[in-house]
PDB file of N, CA and C in Angstrom:
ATOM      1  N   UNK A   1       3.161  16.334   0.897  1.00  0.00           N
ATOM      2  CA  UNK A   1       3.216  15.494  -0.277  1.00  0.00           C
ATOM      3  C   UNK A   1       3.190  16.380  -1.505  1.00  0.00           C
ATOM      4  N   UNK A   2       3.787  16.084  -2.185  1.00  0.00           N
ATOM      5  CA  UNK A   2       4.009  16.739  -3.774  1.00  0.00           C
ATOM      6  C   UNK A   2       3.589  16.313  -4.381  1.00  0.00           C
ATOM      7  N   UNK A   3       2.078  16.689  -5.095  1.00  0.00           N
ATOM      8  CA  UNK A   3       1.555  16.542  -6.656  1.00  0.00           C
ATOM      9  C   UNK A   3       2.732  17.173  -7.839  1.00  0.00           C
ATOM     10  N   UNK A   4       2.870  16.412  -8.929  1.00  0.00           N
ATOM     11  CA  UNK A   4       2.964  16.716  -9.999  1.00  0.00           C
ATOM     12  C   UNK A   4       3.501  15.720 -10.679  1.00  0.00           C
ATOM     13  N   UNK A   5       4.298  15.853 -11.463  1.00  0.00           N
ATOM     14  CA  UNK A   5       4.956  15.230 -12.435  1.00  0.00           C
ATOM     15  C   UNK A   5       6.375  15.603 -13.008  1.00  0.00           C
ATOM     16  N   UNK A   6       7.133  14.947 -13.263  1.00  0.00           N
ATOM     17  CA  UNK A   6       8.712  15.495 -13.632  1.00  0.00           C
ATOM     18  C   UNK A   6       9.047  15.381 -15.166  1.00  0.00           C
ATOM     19  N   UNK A   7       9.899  15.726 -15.492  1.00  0.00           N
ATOM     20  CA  UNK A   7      10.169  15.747 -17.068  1.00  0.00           C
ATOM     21  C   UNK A   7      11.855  15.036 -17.128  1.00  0.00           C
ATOM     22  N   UNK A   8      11.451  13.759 -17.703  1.00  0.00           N
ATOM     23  CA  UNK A   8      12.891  13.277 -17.796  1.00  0.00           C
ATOM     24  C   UNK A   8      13.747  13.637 -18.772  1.00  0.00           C
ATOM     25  N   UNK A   9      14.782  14.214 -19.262  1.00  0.00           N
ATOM     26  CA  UNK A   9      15.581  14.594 -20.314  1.00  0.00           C
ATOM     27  C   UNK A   9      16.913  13.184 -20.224  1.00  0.00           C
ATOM     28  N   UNK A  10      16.660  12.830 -21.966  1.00  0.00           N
ATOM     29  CA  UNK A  10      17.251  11.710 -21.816  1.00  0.00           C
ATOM     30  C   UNK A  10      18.382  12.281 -23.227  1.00  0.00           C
ATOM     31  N   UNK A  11      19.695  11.659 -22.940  1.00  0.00           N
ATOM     32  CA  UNK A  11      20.186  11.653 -24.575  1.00  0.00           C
ATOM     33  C   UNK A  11      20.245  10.198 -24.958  1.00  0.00           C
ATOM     34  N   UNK A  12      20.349  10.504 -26.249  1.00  0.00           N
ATOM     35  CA  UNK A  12      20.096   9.266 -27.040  1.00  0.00           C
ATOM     36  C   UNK A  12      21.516   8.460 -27.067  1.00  0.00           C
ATOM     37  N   UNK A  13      22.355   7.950 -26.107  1.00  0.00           N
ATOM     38  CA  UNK A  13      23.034   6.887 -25.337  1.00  0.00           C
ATOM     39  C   UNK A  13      22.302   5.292 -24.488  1.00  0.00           C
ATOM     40  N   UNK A  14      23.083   4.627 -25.504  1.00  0.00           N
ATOM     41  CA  UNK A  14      22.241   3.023 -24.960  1.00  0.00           C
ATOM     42  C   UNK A  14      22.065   3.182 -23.150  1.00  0.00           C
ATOM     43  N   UNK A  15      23.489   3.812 -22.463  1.00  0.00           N
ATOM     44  CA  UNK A  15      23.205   3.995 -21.120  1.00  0.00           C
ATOM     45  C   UNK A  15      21.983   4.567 -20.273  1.00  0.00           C
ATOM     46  N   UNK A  16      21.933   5.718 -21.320  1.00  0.00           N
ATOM     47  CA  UNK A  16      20.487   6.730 -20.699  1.00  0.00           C
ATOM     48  C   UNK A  16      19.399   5.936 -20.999  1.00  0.00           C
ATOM     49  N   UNK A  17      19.028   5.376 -22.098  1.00  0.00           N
ATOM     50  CA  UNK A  17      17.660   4.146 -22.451  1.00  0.00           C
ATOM     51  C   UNK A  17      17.825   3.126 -21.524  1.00  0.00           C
ATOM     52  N   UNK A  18      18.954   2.591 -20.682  1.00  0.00           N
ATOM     53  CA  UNK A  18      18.647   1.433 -19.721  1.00  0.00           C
ATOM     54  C   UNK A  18      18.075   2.362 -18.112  1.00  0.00           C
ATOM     55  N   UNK A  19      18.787   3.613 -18.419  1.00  0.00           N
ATOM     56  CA  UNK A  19      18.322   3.562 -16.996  1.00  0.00           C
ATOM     57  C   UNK A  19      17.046   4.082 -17.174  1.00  0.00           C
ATOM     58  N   UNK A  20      16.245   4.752 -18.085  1.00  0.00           N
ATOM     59  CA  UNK A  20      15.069   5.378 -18.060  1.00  0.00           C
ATOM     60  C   UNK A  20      14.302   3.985 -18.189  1.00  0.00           C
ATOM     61  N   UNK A  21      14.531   2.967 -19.032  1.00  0.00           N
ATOM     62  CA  UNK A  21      13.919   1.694 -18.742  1.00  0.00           C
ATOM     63  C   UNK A  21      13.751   1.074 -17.071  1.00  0.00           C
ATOM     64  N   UNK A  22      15.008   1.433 -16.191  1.00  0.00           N
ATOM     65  CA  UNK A  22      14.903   0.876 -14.906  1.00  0.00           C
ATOM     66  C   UNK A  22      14.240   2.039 -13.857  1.00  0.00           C
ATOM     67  N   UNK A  23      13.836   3.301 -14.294  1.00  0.00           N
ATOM     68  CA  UNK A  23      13.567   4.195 -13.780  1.00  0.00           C
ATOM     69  C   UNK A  23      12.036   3.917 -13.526  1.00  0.00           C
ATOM     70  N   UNK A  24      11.781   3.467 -15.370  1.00  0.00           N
ATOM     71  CA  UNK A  24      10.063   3.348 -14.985  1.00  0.00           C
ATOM     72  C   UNK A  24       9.546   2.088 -14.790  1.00  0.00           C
ATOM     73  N   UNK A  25      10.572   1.322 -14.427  1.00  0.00           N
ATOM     74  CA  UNK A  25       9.935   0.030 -13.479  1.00  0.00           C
ATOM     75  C   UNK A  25       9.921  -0.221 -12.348  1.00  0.00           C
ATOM     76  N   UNK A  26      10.852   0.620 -11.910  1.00  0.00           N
ATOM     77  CA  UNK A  26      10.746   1.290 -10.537  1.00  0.00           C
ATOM     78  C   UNK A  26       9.665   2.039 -10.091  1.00  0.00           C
ATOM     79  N   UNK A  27       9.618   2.834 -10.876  1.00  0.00           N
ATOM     80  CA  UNK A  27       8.067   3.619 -10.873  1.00  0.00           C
ATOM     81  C   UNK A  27       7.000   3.222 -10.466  1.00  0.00           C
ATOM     82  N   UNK A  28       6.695   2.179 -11.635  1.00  0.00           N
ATOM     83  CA  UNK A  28       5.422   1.231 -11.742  1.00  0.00           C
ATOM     84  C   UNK A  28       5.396  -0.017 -10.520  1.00  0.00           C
ATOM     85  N   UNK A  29       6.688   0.092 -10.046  1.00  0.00           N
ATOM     86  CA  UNK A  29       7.026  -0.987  -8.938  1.00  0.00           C
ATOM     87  C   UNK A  29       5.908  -0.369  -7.767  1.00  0.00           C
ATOM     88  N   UNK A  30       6.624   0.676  -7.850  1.00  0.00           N
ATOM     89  CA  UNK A  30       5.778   1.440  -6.749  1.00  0.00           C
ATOM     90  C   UNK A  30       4.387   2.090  -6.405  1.00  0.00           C
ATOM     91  N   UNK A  31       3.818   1.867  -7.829  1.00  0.00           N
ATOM     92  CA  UNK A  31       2.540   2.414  -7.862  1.00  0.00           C
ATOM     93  C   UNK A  31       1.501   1.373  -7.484  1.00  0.00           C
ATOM     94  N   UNK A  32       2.250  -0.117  -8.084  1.00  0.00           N
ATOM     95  CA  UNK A  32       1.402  -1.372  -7.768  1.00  0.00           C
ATOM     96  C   UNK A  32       2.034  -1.373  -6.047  1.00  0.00           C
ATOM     97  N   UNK A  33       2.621  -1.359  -5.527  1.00  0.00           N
ATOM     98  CA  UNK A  33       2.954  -1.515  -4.166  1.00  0.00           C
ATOM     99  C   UNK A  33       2.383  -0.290  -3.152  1.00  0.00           C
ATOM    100  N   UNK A  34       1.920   0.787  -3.704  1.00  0.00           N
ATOM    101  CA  UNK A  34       1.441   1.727  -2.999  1.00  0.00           C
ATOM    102  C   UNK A  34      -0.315   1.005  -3.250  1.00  0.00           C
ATOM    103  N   UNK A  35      -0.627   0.818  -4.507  1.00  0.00           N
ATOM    104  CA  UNK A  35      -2.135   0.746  -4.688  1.00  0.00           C
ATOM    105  C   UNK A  35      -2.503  -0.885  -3.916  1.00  0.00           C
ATOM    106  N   UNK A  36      -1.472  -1.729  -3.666  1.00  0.00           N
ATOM    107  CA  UNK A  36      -2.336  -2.941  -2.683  1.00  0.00           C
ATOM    108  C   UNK A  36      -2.136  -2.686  -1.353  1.00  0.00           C
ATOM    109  N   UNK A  37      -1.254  -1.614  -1.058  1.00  0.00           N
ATOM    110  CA  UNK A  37      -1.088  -1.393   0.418  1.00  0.00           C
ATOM    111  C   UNK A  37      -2.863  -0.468   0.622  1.00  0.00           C
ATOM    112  N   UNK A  38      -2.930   0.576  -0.444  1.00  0.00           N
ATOM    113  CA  UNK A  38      -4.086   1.181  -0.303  1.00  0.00           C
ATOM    114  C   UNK A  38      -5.092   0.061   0.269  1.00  0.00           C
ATOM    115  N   UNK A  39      -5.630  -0.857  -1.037  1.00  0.00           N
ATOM    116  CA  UNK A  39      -6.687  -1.951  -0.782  1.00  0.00           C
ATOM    117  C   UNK A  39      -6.447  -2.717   0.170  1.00  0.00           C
ATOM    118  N   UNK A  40      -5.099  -3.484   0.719  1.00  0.00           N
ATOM    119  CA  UNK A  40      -5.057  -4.034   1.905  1.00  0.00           C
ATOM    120  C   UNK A  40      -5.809  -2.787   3.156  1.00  0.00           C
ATOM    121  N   UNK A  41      -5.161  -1.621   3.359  1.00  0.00           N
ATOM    122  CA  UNK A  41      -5.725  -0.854   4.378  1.00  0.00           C
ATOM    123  C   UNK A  41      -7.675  -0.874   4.571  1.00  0.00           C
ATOM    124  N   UNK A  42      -8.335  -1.014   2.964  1.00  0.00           N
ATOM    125  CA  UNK A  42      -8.966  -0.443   3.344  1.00  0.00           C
ATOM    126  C   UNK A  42     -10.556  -1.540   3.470  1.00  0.00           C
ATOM    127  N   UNK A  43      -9.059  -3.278   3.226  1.00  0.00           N
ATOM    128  CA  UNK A  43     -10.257  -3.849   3.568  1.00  0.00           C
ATOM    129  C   UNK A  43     -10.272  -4.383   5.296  1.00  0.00           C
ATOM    130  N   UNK A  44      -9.049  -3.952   5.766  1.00  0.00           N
ATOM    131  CA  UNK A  44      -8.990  -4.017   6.916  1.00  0.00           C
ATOM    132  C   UNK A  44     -10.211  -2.893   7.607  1.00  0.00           C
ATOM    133  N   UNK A  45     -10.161  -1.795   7.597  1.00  0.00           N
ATOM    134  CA  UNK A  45     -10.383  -0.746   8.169  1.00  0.00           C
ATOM    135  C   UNK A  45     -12.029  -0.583   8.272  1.00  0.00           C
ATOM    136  N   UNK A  46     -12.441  -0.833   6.676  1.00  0.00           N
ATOM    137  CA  UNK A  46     -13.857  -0.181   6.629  1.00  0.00           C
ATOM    138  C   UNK A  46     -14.518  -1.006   7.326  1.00  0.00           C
ATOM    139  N   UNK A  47     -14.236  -2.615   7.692  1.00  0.00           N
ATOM    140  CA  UNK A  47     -16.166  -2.836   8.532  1.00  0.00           C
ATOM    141  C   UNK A  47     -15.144  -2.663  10.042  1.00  0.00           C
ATOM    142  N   UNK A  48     -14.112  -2.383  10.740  1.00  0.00           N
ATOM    143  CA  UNK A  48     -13.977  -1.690  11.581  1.00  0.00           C
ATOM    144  C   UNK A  48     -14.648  -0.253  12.012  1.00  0.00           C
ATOM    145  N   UNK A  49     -14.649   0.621  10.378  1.00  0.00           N
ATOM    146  CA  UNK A  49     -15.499   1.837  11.013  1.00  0.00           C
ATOM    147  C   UNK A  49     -16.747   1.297  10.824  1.00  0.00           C
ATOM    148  N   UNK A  50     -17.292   0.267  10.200  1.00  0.00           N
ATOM    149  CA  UNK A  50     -18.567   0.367   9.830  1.00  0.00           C
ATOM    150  C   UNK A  50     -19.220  -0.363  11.272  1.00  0.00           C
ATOM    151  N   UNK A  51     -18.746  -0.849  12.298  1.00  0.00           N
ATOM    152  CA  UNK A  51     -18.776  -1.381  13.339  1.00  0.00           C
ATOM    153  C   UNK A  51     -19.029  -0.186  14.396  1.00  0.00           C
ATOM    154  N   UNK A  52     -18.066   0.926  14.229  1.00  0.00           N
ATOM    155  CA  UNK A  52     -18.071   1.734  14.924  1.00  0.00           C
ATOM    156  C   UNK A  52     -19.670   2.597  15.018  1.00  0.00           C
ATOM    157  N   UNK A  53     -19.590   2.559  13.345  1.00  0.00           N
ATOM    158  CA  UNK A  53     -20.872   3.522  13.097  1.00  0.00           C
ATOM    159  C   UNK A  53     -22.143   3.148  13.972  1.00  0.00           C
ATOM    160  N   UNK A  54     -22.530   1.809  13.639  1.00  0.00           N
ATOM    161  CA  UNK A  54     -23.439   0.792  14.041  1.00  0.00           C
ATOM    162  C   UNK A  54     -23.374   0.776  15.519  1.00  0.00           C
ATOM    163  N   UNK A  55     -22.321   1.405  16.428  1.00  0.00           N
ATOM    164  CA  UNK A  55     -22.454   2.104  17.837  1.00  0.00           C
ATOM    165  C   UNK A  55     -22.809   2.682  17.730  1.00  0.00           C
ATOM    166  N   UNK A  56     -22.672   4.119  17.254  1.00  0.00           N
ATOM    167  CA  UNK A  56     -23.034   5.151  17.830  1.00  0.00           C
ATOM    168  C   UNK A  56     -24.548   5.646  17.298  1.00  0.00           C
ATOM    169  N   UNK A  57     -25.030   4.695  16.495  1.00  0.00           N
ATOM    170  CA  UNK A  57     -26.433   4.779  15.760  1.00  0.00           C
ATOM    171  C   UNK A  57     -27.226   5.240  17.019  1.00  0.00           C
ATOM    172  N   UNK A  58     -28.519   6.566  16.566  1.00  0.00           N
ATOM    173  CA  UNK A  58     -29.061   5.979  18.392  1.00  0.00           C
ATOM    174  C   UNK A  58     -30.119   5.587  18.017  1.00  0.00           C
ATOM    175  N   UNK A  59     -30.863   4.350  18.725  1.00  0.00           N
ATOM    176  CA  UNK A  59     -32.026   3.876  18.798  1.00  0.00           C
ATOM    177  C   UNK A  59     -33.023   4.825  18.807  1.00  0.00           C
ATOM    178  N   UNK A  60     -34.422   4.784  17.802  1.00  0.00           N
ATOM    179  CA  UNK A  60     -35.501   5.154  17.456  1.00  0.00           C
ATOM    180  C   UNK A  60     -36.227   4.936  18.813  1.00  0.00           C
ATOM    181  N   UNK A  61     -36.577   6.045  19.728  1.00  0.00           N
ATOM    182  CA  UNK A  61     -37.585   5.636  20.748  1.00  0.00           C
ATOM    183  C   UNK A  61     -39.008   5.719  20.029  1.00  0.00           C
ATOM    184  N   UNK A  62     -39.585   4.327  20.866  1.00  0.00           N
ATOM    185  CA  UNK A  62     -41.034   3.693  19.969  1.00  0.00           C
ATOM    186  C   UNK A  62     -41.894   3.937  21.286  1.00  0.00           C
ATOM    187  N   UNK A  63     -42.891   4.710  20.890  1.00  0.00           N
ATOM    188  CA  UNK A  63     -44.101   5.001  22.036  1.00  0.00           C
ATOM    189  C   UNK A  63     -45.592   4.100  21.569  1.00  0.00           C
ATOM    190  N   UNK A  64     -45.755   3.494  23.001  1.00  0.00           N
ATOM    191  CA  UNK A  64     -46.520   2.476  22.640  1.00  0.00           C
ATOM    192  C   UNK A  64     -48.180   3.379  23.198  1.00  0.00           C
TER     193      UNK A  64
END
């Protein structure tokens, strides 16, 4: 995966302003569609591990 960021070079043509307009709604399309896939995953997942955990806990032996 690639961190960073890109540098758009635009000229000042009505054409280049529509597509940098459709560029960053695309963008943002994807950031909201990446960030509910995140929260969907992770409300699935966590009381799955938290289930898991709650196995492998080991019982406190109590001496009477």
């Amino acid at each position: 995966m690639e961190d960073g960021f890109y540098i758009v070079f635009v000229k000042s043509s009505p054409e280049d302003i529509v597509a940098v307009i459709k560029l960053s709604k695309n963008t943002y399309r994807k950031i909201m569609q990446n960030l509910w896939r995140a929260a969907g995953y992770n409300v699935a997942a966590i009381p799955h591990v938290r289930e898991f955990q709650l196995q492998l806990e080991v019982q406190p032996l109590v001496l009477f």
